[in-house]
C-alpha atoms as a PDB file:
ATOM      1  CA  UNK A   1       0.000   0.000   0.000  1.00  0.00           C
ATOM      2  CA  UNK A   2       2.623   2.200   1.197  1.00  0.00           C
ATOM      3  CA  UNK A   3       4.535   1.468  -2.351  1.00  0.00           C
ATOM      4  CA  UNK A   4       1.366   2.626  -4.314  1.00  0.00           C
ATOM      5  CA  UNK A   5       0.895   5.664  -2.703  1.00  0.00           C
ATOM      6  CA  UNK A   6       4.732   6.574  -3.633  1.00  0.00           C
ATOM      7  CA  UNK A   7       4.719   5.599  -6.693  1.00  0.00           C
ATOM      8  CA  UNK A   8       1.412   7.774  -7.293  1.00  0.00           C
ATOM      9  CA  UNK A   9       2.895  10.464  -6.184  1.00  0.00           C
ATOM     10  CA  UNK A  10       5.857  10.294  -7.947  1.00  0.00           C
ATOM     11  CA  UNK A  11       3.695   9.458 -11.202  1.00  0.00           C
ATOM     12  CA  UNK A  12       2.094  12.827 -10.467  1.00  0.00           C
ATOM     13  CA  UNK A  13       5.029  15.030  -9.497  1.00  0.00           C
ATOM     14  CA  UNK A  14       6.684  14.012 -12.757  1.00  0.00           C
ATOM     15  CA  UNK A  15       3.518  14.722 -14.716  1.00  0.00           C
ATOM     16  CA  UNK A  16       3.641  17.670 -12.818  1.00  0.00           C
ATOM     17  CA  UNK A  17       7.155  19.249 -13.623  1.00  0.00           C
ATOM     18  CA  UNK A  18       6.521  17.905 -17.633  1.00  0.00           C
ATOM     19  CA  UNK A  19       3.201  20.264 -17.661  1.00  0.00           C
ATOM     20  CA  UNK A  20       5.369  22.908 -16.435  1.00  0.00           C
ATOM     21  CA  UNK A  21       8.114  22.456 -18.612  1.00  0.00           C
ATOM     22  CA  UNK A  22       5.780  22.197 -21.547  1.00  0.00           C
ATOM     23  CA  UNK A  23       3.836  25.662 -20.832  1.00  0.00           C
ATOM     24  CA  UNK A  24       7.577  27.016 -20.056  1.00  0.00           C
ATOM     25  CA  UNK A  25       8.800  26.030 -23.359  1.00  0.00           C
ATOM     26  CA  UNK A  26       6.208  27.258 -25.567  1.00  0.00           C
ATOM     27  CA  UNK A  27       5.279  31.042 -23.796  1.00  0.00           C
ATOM     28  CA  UNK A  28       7.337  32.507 -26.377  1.00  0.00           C
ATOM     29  CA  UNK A  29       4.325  35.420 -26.328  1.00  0.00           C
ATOM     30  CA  UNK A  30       3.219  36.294 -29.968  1.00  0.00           C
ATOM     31  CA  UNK A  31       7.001  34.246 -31.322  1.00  0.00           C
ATOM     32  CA  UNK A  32       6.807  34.572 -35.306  1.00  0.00           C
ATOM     33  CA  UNK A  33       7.552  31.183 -36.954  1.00  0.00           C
ATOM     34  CA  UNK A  34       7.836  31.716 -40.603  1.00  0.00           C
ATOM     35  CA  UNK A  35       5.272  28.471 -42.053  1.00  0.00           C
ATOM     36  CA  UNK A  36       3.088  27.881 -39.126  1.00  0.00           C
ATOM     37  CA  UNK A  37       0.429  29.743 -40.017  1.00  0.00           C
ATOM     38  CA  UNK A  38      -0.640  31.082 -43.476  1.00  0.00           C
ATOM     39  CA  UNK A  39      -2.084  33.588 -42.485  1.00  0.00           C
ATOM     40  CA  UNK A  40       0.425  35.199 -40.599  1.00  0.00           C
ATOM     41  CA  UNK A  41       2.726  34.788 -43.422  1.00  0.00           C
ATOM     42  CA  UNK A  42       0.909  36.204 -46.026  1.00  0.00           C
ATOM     43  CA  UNK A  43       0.459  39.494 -43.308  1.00  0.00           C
ATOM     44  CA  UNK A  44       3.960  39.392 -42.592  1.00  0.00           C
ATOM     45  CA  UNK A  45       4.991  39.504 -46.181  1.00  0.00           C
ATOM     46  CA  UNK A  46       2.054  42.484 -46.950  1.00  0.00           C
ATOM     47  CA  UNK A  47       3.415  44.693 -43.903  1.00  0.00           C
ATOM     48  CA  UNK A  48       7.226  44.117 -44.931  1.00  0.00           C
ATOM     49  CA  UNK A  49       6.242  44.988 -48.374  1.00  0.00           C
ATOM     50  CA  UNK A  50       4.334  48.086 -47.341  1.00  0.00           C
ATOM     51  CA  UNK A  51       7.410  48.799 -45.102  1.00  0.00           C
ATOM     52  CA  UNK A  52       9.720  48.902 -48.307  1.00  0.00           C
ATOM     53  CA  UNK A  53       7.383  50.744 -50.003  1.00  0.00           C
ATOM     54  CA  UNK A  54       7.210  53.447 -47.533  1.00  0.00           C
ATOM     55  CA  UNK A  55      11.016  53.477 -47.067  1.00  0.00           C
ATOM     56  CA  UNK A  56      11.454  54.565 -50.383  1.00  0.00           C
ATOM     57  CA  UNK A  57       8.976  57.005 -50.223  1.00  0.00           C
ATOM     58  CA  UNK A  58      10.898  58.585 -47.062  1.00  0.00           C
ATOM     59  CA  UNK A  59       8.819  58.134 -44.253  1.00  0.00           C
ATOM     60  CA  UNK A  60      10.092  58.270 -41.213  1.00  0.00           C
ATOM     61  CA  UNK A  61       9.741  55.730 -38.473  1.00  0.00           C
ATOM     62  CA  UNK A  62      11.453  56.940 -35.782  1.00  0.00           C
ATOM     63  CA  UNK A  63       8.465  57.692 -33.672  1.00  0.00           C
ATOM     64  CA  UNK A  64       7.207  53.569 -34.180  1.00  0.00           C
ATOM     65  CA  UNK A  65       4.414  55.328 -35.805  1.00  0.00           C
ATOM     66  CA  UNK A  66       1.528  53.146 -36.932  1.00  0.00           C
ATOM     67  CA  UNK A  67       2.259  52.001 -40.434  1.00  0.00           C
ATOM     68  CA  UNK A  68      -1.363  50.800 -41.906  1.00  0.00           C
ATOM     69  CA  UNK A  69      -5.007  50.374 -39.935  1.00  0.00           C
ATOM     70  CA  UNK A  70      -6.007  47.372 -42.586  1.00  0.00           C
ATOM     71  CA  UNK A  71      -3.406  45.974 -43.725  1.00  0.00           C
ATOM     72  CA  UNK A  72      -5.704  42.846 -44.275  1.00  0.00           C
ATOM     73  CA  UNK A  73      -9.471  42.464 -42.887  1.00  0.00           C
ATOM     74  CA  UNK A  74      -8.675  42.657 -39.075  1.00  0.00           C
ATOM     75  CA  UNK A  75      -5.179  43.685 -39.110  1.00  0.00           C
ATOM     76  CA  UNK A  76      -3.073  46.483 -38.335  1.00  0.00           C
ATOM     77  CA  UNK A  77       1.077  46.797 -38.983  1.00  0.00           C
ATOM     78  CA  UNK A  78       2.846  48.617 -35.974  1.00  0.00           C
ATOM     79  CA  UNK A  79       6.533  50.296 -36.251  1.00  0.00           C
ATOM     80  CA  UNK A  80       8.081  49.808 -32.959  1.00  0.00           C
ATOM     81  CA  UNK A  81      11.389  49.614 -31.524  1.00  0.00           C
ATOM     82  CA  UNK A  82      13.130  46.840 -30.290  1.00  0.00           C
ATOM     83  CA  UNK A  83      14.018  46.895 -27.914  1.00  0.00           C
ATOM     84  CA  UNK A  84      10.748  48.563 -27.068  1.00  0.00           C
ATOM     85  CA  UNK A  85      11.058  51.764 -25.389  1.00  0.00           C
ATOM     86  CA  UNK A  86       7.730  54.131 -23.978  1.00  0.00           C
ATOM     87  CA  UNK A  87       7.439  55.665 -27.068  1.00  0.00           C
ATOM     88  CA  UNK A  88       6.099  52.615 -28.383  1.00  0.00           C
ATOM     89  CA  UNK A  89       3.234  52.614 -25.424  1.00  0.00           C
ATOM     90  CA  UNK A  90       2.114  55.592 -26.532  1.00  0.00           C
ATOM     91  CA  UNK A  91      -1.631  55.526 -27.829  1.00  0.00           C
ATOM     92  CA  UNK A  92      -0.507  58.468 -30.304  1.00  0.00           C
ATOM     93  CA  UNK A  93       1.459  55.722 -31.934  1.00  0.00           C
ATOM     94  CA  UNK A  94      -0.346  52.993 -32.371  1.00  0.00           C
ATOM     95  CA  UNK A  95      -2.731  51.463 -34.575  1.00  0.00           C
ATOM     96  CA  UNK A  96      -6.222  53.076 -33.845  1.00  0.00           C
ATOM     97  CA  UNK A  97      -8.097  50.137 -35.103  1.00  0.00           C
ATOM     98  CA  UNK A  98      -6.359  47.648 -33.051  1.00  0.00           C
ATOM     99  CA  UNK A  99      -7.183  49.868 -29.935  1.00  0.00           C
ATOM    100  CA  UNK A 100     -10.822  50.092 -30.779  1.00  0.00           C
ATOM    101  CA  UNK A 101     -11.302  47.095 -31.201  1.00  0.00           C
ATOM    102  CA  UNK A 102     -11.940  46.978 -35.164  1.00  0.00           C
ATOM    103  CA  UNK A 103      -8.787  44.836 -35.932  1.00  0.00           C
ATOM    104  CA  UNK A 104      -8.197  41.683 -34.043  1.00  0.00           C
ATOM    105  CA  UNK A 105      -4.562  41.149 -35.382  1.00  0.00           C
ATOM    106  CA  UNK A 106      -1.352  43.039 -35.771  1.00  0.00           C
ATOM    107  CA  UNK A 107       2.064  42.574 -37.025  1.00  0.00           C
ATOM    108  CA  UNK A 108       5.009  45.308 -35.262  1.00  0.00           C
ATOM    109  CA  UNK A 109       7.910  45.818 -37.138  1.00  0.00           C
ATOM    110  CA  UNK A 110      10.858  47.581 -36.152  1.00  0.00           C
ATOM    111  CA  UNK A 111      12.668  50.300 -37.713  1.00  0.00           C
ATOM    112  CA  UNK A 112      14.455  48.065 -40.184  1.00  0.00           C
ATOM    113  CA  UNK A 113      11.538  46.052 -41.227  1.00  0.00           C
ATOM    114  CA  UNK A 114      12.134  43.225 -39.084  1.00  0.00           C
ATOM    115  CA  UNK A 115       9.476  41.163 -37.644  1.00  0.00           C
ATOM    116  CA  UNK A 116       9.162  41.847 -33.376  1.00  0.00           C
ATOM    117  CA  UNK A 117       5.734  40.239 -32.530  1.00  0.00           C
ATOM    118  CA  UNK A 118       2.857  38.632 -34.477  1.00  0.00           C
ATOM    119  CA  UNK A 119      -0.595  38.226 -32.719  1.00  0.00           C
END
């Protein structure tokens, strides 16, 4: 009897530390993998496109301004730093339809066109 009840809770304290090792592992929050989802892809690809497109035009990004409100139905493109810095909190400078509520979905970029977050 006395064995059971070990081995029980061993069976659960191992269960246990691989649950939390699992969550651990895969909290990247809003990491970008390139193929696992076509739809972020195909945003990904839109906002670094319209990022080029607005480099050559000049615009500056140096304020993470917000870069497009529909970028795609339900998503926004964000210029931030990255690091981020409080600039980048600022309402001023984000993406007003993300904020209301209107777009669901953003991609943030930072000043070289790089991908920071996808949600």
């Amino acid at each position: 009897m006395k064995r059971n009840v070990s081995l029980l809770l061993l069976s659960l304290t191992v269960i246990l530390i691989v649950s939390l090792l699992t969550v651990a592992i895969n909290k990247k929050e809003n990491a970008y993998k390139r193929g696992a989802s076509v739809d972020f892809d195909r945003a990904v690809n839109q906002a670094q496109a319209l990022f080029e497109q607005r480099k050559r035009l000049g615009q500056d990004f140096s304020q993470g301004p917000c870069l497009t409100n529909d970028l795609m139905t339900g998503w926004v493109v964000d210029i931030v730093h990255n690091p981020r810095i409080a600039l980048d909190n600022d309402p001023k400078n984000q993406c007003q339809a993300f904020i209301e509520g209107r777009a669901k979905h953003f991609v943030e970029l930072d000043l070289q066109g790089n991908v920071v977050r996808v949600q």
